[in-house]
C-alpha atoms as a PDB file:
ATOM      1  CA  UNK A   1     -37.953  -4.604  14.720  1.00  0.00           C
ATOM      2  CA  UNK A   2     -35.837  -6.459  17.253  1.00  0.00           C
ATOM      3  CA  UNK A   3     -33.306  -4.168  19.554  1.00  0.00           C
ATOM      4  CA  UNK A   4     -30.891  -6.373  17.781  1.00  0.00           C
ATOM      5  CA  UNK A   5     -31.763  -5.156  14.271  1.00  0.00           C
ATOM      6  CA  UNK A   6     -28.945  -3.278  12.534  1.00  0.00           C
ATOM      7  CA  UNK A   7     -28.097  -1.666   9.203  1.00  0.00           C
ATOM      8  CA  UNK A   8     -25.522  -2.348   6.341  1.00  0.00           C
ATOM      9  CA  UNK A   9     -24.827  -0.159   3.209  1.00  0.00           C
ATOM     10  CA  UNK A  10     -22.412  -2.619   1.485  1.00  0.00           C
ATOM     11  CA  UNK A  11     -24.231  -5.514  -0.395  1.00  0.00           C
ATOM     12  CA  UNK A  12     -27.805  -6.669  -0.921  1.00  0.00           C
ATOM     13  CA  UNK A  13     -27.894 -10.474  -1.264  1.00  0.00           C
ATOM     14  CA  UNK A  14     -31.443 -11.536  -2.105  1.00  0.00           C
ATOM     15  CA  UNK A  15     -32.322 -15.179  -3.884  1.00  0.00           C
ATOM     16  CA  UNK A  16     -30.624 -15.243  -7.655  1.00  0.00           C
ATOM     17  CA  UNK A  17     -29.137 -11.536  -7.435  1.00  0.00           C
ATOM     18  CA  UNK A  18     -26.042  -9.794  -5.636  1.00  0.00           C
ATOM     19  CA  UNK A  19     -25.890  -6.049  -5.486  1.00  0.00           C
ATOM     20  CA  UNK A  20     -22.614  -4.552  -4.487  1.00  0.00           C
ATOM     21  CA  UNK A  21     -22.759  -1.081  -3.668  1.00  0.00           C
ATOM     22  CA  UNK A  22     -26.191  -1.155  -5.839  1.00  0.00           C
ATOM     23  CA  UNK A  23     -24.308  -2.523  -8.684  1.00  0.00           C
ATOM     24  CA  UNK A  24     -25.094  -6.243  -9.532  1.00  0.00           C
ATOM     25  CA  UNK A  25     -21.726  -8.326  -9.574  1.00  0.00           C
ATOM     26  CA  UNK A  26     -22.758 -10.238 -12.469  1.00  0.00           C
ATOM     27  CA  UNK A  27     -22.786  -6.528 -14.060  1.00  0.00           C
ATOM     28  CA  UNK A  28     -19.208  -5.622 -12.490  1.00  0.00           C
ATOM     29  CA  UNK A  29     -17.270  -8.795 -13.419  1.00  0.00           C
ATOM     30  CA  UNK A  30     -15.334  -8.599 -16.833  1.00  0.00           C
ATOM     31  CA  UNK A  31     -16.374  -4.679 -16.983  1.00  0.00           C
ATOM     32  CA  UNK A  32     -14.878  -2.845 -14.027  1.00  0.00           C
ATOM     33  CA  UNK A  33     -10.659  -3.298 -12.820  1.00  0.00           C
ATOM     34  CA  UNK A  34     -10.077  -5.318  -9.428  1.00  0.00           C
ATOM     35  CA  UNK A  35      -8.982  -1.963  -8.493  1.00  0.00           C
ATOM     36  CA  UNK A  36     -12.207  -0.226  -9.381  1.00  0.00           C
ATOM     37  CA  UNK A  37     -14.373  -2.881  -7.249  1.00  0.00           C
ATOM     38  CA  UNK A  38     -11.722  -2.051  -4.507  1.00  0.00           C
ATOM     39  CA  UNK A  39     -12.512   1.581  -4.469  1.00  0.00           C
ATOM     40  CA  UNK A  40     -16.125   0.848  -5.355  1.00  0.00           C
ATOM     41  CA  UNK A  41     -16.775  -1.379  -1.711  1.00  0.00           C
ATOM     42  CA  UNK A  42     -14.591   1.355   0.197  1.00  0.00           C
ATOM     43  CA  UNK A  43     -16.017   4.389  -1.015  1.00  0.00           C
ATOM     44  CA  UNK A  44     -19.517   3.602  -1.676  1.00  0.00           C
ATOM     45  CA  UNK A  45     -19.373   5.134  -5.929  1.00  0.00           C
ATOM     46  CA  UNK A  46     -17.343   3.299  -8.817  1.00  0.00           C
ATOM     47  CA  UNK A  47     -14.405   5.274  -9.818  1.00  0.00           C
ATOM     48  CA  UNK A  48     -13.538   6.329 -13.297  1.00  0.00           C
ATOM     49  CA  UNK A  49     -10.755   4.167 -15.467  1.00  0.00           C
ATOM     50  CA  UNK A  50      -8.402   6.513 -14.721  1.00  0.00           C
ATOM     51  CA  UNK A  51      -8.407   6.048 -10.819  1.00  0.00           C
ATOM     52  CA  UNK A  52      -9.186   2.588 -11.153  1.00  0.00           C
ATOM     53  CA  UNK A  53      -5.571   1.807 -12.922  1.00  0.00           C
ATOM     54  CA  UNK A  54      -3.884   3.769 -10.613  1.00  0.00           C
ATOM     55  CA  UNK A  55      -4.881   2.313  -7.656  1.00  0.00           C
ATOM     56  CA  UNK A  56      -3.762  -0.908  -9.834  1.00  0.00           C
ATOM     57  CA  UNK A  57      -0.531   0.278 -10.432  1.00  0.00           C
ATOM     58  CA  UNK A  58      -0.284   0.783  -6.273  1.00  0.00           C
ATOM     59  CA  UNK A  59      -1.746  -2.676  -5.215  1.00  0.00           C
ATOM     60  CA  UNK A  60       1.196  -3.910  -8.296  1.00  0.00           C
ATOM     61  CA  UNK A  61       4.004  -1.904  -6.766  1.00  0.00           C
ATOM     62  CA  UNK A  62       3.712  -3.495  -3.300  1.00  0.00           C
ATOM     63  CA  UNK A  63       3.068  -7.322  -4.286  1.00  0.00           C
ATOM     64  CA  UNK A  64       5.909  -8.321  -3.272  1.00  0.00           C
ATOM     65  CA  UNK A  65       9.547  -7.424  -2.308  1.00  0.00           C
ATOM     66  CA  UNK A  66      11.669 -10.362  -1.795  1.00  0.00           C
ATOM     67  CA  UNK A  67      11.980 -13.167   1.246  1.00  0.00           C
ATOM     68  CA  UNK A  68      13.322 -10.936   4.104  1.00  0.00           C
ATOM     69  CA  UNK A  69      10.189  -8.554   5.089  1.00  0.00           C
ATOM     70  CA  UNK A  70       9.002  -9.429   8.657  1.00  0.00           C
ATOM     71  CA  UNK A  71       5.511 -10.350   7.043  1.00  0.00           C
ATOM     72  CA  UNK A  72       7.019 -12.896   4.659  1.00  0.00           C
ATOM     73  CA  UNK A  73       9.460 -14.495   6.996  1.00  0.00           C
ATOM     74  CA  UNK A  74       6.415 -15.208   9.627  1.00  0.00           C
ATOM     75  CA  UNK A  75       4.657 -16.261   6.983  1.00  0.00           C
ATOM     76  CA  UNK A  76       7.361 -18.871   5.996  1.00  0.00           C
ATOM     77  CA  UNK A  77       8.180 -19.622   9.726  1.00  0.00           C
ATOM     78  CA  UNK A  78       4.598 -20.864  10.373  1.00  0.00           C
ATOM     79  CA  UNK A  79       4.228 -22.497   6.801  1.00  0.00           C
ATOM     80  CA  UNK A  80       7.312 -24.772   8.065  1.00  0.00           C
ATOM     81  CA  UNK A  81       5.423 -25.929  10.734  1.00  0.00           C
ATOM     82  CA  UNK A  82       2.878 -27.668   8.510  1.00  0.00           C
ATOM     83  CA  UNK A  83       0.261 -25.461   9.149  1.00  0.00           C
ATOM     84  CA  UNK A  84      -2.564 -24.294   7.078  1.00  0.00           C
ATOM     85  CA  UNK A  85      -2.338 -21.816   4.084  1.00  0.00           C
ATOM     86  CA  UNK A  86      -4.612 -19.197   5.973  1.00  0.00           C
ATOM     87  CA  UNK A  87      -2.765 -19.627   9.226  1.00  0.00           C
ATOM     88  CA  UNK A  88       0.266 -18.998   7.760  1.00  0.00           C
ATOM     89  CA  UNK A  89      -1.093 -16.102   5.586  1.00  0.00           C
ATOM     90  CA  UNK A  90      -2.737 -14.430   9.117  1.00  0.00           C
ATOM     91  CA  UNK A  91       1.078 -14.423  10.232  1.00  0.00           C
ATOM     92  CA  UNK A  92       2.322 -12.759   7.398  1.00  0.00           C
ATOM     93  CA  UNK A  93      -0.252 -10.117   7.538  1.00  0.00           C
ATOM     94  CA  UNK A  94      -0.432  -9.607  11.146  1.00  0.00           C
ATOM     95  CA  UNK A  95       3.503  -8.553  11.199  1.00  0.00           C
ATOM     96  CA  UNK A  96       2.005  -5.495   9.132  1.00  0.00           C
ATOM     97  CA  UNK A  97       2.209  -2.748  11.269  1.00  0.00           C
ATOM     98  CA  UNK A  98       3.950   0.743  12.537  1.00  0.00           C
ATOM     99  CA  UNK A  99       7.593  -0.057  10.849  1.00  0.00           C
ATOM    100  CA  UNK A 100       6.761  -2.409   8.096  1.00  0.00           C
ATOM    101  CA  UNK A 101       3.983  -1.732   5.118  1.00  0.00           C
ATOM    102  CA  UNK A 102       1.736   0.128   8.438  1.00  0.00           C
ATOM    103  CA  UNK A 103       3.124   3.375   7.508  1.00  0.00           C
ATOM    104  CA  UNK A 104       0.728   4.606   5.031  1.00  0.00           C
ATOM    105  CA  UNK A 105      -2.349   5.285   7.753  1.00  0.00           C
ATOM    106  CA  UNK A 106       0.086   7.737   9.485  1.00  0.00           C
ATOM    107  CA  UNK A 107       1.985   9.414   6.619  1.00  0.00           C
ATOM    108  CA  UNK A 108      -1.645  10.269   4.929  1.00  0.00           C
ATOM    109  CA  UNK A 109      -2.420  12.099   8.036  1.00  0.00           C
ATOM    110  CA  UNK A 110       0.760  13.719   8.426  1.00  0.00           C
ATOM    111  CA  UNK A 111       0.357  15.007   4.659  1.00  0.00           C
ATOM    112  CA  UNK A 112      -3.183  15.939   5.066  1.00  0.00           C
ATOM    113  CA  UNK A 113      -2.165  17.978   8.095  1.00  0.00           C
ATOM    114  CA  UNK A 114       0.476  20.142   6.243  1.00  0.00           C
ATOM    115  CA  UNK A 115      -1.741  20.918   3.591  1.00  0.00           C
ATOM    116  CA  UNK A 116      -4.030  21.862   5.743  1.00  0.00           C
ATOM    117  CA  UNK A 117      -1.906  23.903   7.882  1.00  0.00           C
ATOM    118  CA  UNK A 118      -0.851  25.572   4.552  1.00  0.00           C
ATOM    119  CA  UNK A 119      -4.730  26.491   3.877  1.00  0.00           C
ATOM    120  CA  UNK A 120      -6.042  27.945   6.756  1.00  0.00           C
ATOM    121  CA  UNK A 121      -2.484  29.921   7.538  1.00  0.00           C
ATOM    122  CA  UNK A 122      -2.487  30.981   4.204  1.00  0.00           C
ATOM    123  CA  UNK A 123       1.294  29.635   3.322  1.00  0.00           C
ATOM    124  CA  UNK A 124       3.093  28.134   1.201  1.00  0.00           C
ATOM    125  CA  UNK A 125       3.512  24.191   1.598  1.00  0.00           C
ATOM    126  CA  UNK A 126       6.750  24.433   2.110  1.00  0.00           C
ATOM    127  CA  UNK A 127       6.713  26.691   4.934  1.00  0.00           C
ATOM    128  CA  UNK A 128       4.063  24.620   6.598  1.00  0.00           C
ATOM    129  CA  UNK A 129       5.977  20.972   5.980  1.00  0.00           C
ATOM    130  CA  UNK A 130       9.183  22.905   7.444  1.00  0.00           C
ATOM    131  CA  UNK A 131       7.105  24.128  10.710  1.00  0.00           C
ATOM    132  CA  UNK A 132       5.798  20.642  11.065  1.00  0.00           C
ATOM    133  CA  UNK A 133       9.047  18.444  10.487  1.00  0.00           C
ATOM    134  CA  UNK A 134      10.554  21.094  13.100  1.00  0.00           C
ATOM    135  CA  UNK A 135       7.716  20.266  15.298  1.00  0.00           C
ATOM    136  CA  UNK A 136       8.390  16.136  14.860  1.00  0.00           C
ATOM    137  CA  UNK A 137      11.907  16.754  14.961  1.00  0.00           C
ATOM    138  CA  UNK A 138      11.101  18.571  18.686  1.00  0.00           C
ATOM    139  CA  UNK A 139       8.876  15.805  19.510  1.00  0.00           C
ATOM    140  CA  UNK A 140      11.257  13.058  18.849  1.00  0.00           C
ATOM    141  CA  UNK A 141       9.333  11.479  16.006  1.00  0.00           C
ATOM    142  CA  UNK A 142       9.725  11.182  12.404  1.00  0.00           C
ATOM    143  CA  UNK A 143       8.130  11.837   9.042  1.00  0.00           C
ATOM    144  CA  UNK A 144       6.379   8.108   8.037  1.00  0.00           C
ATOM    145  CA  UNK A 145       6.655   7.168   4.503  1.00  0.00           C
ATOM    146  CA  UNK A 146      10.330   8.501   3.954  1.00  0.00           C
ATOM    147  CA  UNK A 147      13.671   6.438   3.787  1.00  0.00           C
ATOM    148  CA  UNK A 148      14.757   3.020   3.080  1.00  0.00           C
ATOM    149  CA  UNK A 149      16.913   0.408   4.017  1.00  0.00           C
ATOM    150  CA  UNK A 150      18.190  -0.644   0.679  1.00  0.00           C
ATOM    151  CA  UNK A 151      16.711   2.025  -2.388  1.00  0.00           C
ATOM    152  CA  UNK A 152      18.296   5.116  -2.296  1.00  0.00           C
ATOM    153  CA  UNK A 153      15.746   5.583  -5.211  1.00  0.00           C
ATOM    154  CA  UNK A 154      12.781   3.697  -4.845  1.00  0.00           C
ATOM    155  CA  UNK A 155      11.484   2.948  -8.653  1.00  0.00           C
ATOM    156  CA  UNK A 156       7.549   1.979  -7.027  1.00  0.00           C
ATOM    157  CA  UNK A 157       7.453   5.442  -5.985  1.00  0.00           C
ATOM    158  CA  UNK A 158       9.278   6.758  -9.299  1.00  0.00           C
ATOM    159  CA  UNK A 159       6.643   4.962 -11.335  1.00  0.00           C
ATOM    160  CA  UNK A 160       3.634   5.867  -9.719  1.00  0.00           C
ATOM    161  CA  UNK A 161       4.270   9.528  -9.523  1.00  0.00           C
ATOM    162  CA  UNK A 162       4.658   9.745 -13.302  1.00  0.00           C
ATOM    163  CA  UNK A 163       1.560   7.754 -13.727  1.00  0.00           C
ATOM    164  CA  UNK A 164      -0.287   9.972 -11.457  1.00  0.00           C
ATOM    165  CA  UNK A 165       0.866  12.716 -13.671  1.00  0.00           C
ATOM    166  CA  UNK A 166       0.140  11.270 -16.702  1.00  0.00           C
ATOM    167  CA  UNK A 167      -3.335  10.548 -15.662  1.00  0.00           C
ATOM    168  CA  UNK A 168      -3.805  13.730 -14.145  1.00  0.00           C
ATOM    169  CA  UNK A 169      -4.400  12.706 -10.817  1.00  0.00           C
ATOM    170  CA  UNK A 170      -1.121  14.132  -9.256  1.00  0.00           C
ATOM    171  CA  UNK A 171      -1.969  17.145  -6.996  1.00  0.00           C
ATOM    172  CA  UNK A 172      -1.139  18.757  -4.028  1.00  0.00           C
ATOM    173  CA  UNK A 173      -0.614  15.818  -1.482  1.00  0.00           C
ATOM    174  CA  UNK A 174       1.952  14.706  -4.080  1.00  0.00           C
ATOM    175  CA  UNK A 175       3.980  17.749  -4.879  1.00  0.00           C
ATOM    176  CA  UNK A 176       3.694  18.159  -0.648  1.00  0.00           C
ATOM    177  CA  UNK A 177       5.668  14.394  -0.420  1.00  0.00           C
ATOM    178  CA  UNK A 178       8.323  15.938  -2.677  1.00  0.00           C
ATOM    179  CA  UNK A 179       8.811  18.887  -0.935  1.00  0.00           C
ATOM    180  CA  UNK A 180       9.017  17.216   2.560  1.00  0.00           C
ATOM    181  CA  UNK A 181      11.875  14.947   0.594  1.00  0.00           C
ATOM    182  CA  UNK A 182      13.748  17.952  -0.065  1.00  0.00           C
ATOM    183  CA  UNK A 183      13.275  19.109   3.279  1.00  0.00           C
ATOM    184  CA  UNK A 184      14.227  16.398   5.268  1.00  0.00           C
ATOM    185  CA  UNK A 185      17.417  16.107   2.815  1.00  0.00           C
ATOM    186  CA  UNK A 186      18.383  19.342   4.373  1.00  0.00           C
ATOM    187  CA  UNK A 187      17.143  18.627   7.703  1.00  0.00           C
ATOM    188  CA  UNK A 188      19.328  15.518   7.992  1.00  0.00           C
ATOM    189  CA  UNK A 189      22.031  16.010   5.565  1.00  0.00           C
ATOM    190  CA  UNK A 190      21.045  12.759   3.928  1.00  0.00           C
ATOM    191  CA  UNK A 191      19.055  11.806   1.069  1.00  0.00           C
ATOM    192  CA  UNK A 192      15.254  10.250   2.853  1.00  0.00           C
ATOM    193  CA  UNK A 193      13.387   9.059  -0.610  1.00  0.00           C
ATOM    194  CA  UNK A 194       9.968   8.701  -0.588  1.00  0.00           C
ATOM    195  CA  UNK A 195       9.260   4.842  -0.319  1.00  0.00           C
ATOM    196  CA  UNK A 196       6.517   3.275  -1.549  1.00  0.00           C
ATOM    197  CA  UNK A 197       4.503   3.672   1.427  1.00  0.00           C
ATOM    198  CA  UNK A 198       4.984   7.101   1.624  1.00  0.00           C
ATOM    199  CA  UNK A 199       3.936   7.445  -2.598  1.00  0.00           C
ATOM    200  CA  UNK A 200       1.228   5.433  -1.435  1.00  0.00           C
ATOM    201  CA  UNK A 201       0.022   7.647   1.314  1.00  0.00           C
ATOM    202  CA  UNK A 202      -0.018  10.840  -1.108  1.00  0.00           C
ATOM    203  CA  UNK A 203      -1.729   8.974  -3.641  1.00  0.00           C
ATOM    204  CA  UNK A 204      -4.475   7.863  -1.404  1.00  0.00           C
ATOM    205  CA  UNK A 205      -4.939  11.476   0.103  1.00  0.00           C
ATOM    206  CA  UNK A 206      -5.337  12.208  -3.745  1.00  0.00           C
ATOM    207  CA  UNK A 207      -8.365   9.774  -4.206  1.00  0.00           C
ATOM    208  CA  UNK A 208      -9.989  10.622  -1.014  1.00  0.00           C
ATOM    209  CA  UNK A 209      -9.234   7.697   1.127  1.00  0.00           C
ATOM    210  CA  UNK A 210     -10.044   7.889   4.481  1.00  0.00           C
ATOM    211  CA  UNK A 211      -6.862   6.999   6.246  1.00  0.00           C
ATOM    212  CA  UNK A 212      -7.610   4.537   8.433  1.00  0.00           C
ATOM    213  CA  UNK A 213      -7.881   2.364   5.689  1.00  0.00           C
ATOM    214  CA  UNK A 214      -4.741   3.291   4.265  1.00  0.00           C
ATOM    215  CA  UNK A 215      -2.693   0.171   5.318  1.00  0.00           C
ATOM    216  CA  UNK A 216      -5.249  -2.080   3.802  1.00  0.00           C
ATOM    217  CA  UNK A 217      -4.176  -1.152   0.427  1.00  0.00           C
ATOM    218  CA  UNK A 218      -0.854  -2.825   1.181  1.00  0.00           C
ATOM    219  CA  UNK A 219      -2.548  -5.795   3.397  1.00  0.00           C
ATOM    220  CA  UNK A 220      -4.381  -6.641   0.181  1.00  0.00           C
ATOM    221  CA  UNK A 221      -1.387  -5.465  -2.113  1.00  0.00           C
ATOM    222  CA  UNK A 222       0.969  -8.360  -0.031  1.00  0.00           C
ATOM    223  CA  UNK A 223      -1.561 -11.074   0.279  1.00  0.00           C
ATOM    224  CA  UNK A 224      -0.287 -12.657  -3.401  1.00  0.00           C
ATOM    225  CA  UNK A 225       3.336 -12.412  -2.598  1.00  0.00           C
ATOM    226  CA  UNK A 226       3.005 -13.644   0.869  1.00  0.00           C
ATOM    227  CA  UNK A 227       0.890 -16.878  -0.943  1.00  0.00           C
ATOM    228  CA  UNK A 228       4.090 -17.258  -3.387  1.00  0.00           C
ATOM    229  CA  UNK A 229       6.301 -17.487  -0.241  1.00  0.00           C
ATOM    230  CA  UNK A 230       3.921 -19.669   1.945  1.00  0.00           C
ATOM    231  CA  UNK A 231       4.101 -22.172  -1.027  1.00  0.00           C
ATOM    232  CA  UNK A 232       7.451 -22.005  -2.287  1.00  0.00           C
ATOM    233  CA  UNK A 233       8.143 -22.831   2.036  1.00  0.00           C
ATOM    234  CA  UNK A 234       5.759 -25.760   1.504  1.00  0.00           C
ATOM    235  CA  UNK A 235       7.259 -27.507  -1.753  1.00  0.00           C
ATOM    236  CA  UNK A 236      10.901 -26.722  -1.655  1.00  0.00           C
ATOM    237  CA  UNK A 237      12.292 -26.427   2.123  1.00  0.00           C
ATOM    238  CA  UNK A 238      12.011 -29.115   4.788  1.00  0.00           C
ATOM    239  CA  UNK A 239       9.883 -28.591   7.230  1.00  0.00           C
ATOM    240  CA  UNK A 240      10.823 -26.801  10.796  1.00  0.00           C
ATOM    241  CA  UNK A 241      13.949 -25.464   9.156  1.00  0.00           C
ATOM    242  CA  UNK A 242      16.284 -22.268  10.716  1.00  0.00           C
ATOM    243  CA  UNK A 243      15.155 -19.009   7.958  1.00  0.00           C
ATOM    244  CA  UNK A 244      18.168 -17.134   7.634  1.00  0.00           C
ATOM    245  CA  UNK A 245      17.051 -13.966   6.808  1.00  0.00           C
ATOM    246  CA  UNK A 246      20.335 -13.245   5.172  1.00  0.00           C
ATOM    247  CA  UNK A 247      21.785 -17.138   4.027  1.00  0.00           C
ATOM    248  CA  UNK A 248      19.710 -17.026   0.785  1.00  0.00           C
ATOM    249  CA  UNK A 249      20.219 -17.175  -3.153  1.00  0.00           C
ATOM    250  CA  UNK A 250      17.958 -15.653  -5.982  1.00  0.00           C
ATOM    251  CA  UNK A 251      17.638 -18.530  -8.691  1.00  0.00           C
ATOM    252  CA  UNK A 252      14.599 -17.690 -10.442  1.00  0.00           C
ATOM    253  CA  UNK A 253      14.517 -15.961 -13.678  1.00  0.00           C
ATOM    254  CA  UNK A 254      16.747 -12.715 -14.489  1.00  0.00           C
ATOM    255  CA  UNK A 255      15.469  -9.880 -15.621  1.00  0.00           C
ATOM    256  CA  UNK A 256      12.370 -10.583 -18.252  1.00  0.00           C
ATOM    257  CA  UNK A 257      10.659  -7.933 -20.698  1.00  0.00           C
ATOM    258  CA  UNK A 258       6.939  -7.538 -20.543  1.00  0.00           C
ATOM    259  CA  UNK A 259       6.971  -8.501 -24.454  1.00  0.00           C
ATOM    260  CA  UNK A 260       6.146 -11.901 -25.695  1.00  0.00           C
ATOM    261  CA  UNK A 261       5.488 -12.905 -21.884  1.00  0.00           C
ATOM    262  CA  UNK A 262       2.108 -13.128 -21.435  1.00  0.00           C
ATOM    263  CA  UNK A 263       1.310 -16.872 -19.940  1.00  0.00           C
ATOM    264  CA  UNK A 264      -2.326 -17.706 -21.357  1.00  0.00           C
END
């Protein structure tokens, strides 16, 4: 072997036959979720159903969330410019970081610390989130994953909890969100709900994610929404226009029920 030879777990690509994690894709395709083959390239074993539809219902909740993110306005700005689909897409998705959709990485290690903290001291959780919100407080930072500039309830998070529930895959990183909620509540004497990011960090701790590849659950969540916006840019505006992050109109459809509207 060459001092240039190296290693790779992921797939085996030989003439005729594709093995992904030792499964062949021919194999995967029409049996396992999107999510499931997700989960499957990540963490090296295919998940059951149940995991697989909740980390669905996550890569769902953050599709999209109207024109005025940072990622979707860059997105737009360098669509108007003419360029191509996956420059503009790289501009949406490098404006993911620390303040918008990069939050998860963080507020999956933040959880994993109080419950952690709450092990080996032998306390309660919520004696170990207070102790460590005091310590951010002290320290001039904040809890990530908490807050939001327009939900004072965000439904993502609502939604995903109870499905976590319901499949039985709600544990102790999620009841340790809801308790830093309630603490920071009292800590601030306003209400700080638990975003989507922040759901999403609890829910990955849950599965076993390692977090530093928590924020590509929401890179790859955002990709379709930020293709939506990169075309609508394309077809309906003129090019090298002014955004106005705020000078816009909704005109697509009102609210729709899931019955009856199924498209092929």
């Amino acid at each position: 072997m060459s001092e240039f030879h190296w290693k790779t777990s992921i797939t085996k690509v030989e003439p005729n036959k594709i093995m992904v994690r030792g499964y062949p894709i021919d194999r995967l395709m029409g049996q396992i979720s999107f999510g499931q083959a997700v989960y499957l390239l990540w963490k090296g074993d295919l998940p059951s159903p149940k995991v697989g539809r909740l980390i669905e219902a996550i890569l769902v909740s953050s599709i999209d969330h109207g024109p005025t993110p940072p990622s979707v306005l860059a997105a737009r700005t360098v669509a108007s410019t003419g360029a191509e689909l996956n420059a503009a897409v790289a501009a949406g998705i490098l404006a993911i970081s620390r303040y918008h959709g990069g939050a998860i990485e963080e507020g999956m290690r933040q959880l994993t610390t109080i419950v952690k903290r709450s092990s080996e001291q032998g306390v309660e959780l919520e004696e170990a989130a207070r102790e460590f919100l005091q310590e951010l407080k002290a320290a001039g930072r904040r809890m990530s994953g908490f807050g939001h500039r327009l939900h004072t309830q965000d439904p993502r998070t609502i939604k995903l909890f109870n499905l976590a529930e319901e499949l039985g895959l709600a544990g102790k990183y999620v009841k340790t969100a809801q308790i830093v909620e309630k603490i920071l509540a009292e800590m601030t004497g306003r209400e700080l709900p638990i975003n989507v990011d922040g759901a999403m960090a609890a829910l990955l701790c849950e599965l076993d994610i390692p977090p530093e590849i928590g924020n590509a659950f929401f890179m790859i969540a955002r990709l379709p929404g930020l293709v939506a916006h990169i075309h609508e840019e394309k077809t309906r505006m003129r090019p090298m226009r002014k955004i106005d992050p705020q000078d816009f109109e909704y005109d697509g459809p009102e609210e729709r029920t899931l019955e009856g509207g199924f498209d092929g």
